[in-house]
N, C-alpha and C. Protein backbone atom coordinates (compact mmCIF):
# COMPACT_ATOMS: atom_id res chain seq x y z
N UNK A 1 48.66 -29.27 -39.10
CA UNK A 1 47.95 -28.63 -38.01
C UNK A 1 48.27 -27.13 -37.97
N UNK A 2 49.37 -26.72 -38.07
CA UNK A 2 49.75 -25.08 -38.08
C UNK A 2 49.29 -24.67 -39.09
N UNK A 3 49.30 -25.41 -40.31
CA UNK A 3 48.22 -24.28 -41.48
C UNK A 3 46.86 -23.92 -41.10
N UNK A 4 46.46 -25.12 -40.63
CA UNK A 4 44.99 -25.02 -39.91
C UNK A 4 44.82 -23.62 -39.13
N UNK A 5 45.62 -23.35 -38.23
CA UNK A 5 45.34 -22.37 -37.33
C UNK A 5 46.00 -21.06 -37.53
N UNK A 6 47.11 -20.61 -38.83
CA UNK A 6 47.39 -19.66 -39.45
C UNK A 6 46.23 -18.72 -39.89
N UNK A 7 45.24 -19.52 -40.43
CA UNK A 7 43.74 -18.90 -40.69
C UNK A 7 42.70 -18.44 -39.99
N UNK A 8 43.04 -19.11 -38.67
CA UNK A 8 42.33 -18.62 -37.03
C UNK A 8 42.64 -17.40 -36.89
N UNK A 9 41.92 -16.33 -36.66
CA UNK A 9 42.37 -15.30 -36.15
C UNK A 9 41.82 -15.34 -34.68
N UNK A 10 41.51 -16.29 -33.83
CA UNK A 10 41.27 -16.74 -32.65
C UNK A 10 42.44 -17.56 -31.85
N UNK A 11 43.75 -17.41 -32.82
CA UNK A 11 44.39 -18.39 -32.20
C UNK A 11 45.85 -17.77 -31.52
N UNK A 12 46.05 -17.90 -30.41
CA UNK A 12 46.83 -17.25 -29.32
C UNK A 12 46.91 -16.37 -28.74
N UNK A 13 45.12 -16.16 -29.10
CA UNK A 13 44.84 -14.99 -28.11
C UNK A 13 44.21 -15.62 -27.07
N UNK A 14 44.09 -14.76 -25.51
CA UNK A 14 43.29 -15.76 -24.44
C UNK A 14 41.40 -14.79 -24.40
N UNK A 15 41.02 -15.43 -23.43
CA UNK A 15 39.63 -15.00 -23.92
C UNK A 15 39.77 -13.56 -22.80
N UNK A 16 40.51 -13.82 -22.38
CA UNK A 16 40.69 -12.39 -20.99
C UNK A 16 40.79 -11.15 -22.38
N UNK A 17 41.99 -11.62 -22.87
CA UNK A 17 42.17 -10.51 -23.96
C UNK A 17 40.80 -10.30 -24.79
N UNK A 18 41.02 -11.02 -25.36
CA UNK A 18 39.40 -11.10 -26.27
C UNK A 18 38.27 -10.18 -25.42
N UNK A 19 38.01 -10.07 -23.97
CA UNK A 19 37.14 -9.77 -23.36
C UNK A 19 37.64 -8.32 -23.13
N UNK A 20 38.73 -8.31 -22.74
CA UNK A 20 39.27 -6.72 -22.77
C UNK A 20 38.89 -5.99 -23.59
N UNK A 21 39.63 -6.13 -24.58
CA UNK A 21 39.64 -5.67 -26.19
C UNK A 21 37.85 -5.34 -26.40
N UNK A 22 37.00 -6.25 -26.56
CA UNK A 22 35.76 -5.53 -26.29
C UNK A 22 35.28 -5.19 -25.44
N UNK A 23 35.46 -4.57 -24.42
CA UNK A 23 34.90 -3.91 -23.42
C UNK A 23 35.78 -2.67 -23.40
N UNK A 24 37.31 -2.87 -23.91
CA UNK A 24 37.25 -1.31 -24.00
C UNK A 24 36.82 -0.38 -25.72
N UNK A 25 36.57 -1.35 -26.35
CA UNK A 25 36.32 -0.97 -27.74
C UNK A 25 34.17 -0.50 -27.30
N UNK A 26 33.62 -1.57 -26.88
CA UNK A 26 32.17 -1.55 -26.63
C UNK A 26 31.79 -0.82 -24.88
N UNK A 27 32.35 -0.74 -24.04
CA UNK A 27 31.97 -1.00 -23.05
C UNK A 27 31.08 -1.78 -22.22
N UNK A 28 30.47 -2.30 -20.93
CA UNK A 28 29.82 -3.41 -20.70
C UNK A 28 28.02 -2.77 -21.17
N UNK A 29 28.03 -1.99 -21.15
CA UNK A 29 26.45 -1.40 -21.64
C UNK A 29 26.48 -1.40 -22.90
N UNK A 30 27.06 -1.28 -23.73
CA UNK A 30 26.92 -2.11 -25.50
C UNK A 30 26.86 -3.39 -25.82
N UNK A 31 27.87 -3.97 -24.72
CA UNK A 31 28.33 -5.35 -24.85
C UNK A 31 27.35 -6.35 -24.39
N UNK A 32 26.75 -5.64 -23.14
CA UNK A 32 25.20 -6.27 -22.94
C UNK A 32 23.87 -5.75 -23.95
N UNK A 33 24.21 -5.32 -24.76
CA UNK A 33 22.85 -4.92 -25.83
C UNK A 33 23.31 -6.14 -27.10
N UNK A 34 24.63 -6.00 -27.34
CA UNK A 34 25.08 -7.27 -28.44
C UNK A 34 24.63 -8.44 -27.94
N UNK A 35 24.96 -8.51 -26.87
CA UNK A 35 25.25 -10.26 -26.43
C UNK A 35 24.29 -10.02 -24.63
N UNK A 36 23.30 -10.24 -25.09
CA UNK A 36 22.12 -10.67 -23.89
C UNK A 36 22.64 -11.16 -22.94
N UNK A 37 23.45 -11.08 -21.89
CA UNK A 37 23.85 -12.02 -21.18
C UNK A 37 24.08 -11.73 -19.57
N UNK A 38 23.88 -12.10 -19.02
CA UNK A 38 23.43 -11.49 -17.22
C UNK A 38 24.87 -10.85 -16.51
N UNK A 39 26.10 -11.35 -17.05
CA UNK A 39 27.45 -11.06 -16.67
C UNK A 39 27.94 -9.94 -17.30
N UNK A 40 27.13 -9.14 -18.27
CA UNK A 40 27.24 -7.87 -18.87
C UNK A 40 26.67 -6.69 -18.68
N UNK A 41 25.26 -7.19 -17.97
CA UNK A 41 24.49 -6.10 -17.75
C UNK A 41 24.30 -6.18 -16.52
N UNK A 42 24.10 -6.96 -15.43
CA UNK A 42 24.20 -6.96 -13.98
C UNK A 42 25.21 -6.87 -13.37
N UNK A 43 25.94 -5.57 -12.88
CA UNK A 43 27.38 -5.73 -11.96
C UNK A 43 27.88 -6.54 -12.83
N UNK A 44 28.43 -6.12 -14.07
CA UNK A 44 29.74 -6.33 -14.86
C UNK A 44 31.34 -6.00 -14.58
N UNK A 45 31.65 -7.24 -14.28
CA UNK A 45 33.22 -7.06 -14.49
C UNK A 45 34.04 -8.23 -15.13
N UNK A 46 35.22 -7.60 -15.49
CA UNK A 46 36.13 -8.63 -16.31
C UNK A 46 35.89 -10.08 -15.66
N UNK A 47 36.14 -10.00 -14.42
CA UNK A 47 36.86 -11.17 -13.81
C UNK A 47 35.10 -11.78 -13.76
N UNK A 48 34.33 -11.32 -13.07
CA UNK A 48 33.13 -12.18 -13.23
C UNK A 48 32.72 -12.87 -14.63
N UNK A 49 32.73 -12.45 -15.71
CA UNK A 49 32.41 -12.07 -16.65
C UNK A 49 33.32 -13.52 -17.43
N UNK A 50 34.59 -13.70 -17.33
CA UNK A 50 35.55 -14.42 -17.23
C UNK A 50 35.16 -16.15 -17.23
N UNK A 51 34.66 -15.85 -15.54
CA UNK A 51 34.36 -17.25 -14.87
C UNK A 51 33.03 -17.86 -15.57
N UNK A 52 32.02 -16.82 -16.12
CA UNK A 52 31.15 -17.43 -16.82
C UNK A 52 31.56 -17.74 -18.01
N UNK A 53 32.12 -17.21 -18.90
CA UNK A 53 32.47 -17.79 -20.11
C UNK A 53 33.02 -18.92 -20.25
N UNK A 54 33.50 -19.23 -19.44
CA UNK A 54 34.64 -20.30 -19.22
C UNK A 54 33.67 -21.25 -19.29
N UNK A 55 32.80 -21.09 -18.03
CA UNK A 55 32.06 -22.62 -18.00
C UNK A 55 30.79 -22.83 -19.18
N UNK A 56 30.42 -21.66 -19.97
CA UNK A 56 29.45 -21.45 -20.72
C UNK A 56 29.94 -21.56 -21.99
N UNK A 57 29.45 -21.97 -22.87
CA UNK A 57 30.40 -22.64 -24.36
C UNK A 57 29.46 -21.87 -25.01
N UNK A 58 28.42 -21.68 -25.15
CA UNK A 58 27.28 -20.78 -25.85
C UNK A 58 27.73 -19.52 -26.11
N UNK A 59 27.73 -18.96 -24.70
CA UNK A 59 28.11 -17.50 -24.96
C UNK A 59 29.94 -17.16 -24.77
N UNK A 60 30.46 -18.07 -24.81
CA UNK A 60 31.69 -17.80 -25.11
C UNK A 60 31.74 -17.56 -26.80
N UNK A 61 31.51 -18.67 -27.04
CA UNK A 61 30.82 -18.93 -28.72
C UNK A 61 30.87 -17.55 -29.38
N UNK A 62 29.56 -16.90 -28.54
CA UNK A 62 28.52 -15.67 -28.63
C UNK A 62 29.62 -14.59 -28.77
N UNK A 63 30.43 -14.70 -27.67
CA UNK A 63 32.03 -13.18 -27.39
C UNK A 63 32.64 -13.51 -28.32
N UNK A 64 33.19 -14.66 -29.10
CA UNK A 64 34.39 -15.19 -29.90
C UNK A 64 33.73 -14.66 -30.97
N UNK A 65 32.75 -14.41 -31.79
CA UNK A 65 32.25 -14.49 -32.72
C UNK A 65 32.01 -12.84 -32.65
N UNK A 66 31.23 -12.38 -31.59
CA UNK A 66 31.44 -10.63 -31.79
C UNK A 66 33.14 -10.23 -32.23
N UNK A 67 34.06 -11.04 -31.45
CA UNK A 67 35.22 -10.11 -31.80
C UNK A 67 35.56 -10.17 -32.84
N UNK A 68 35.36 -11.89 -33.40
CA UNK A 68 36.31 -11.79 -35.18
C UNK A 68 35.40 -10.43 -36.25
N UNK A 69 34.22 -10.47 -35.58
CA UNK A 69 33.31 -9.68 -36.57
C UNK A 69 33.71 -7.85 -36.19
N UNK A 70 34.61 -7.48 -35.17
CA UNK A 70 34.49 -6.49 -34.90
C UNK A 70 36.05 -6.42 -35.13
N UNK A 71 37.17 -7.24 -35.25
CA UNK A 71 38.60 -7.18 -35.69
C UNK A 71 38.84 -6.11 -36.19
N UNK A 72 38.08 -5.75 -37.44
CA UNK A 72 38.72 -4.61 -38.38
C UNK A 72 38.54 -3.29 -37.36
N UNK A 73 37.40 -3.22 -36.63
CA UNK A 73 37.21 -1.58 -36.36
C UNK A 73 38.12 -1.55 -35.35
N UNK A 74 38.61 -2.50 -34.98
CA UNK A 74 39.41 -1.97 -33.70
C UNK A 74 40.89 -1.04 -34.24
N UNK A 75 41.06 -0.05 -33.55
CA UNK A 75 42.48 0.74 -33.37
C UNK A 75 43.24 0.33 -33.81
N UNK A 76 44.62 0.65 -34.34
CA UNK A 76 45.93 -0.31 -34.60
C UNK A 76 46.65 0.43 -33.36
């Protein structure tokens, strides 16, 4: 099972982070042009933003998948 998830680069991070990390890399007006989604472009904030992902598997999906694809550009 731990080899399995050595290869995750999704793994022990939380999605708060994950959501941080692009929003301060994209801000919420990029982040709603990537990823269509009503919690990005209407009165965006972390914490709202949060509670939908959670219950939404689609566009969590949708955020998990922008970040592995955006990993490299981020800052060290």
């Amino acid at each position: 099972m731990e080899n399995k998830q050595q290869n995750n680069p999704l793994h022990g991070i939380t999605l708060q982070k994950i959501l941080e990390q692009l929003v301060d890399f994209y801000g919420f007006d990029t982040l709603g042009e990537l990823i269509k989604i009503k919690c990005f472009t209407d009165n965006p904030s972390i914490k709202s933003s949060l509670t939908f992902l959670r219950k939404t598997d689609w566009a969590r999906t949708k955020v998990e998948n922008l970040y592995v694809r955006t990993l490299k550009k981020f800052p060290k």
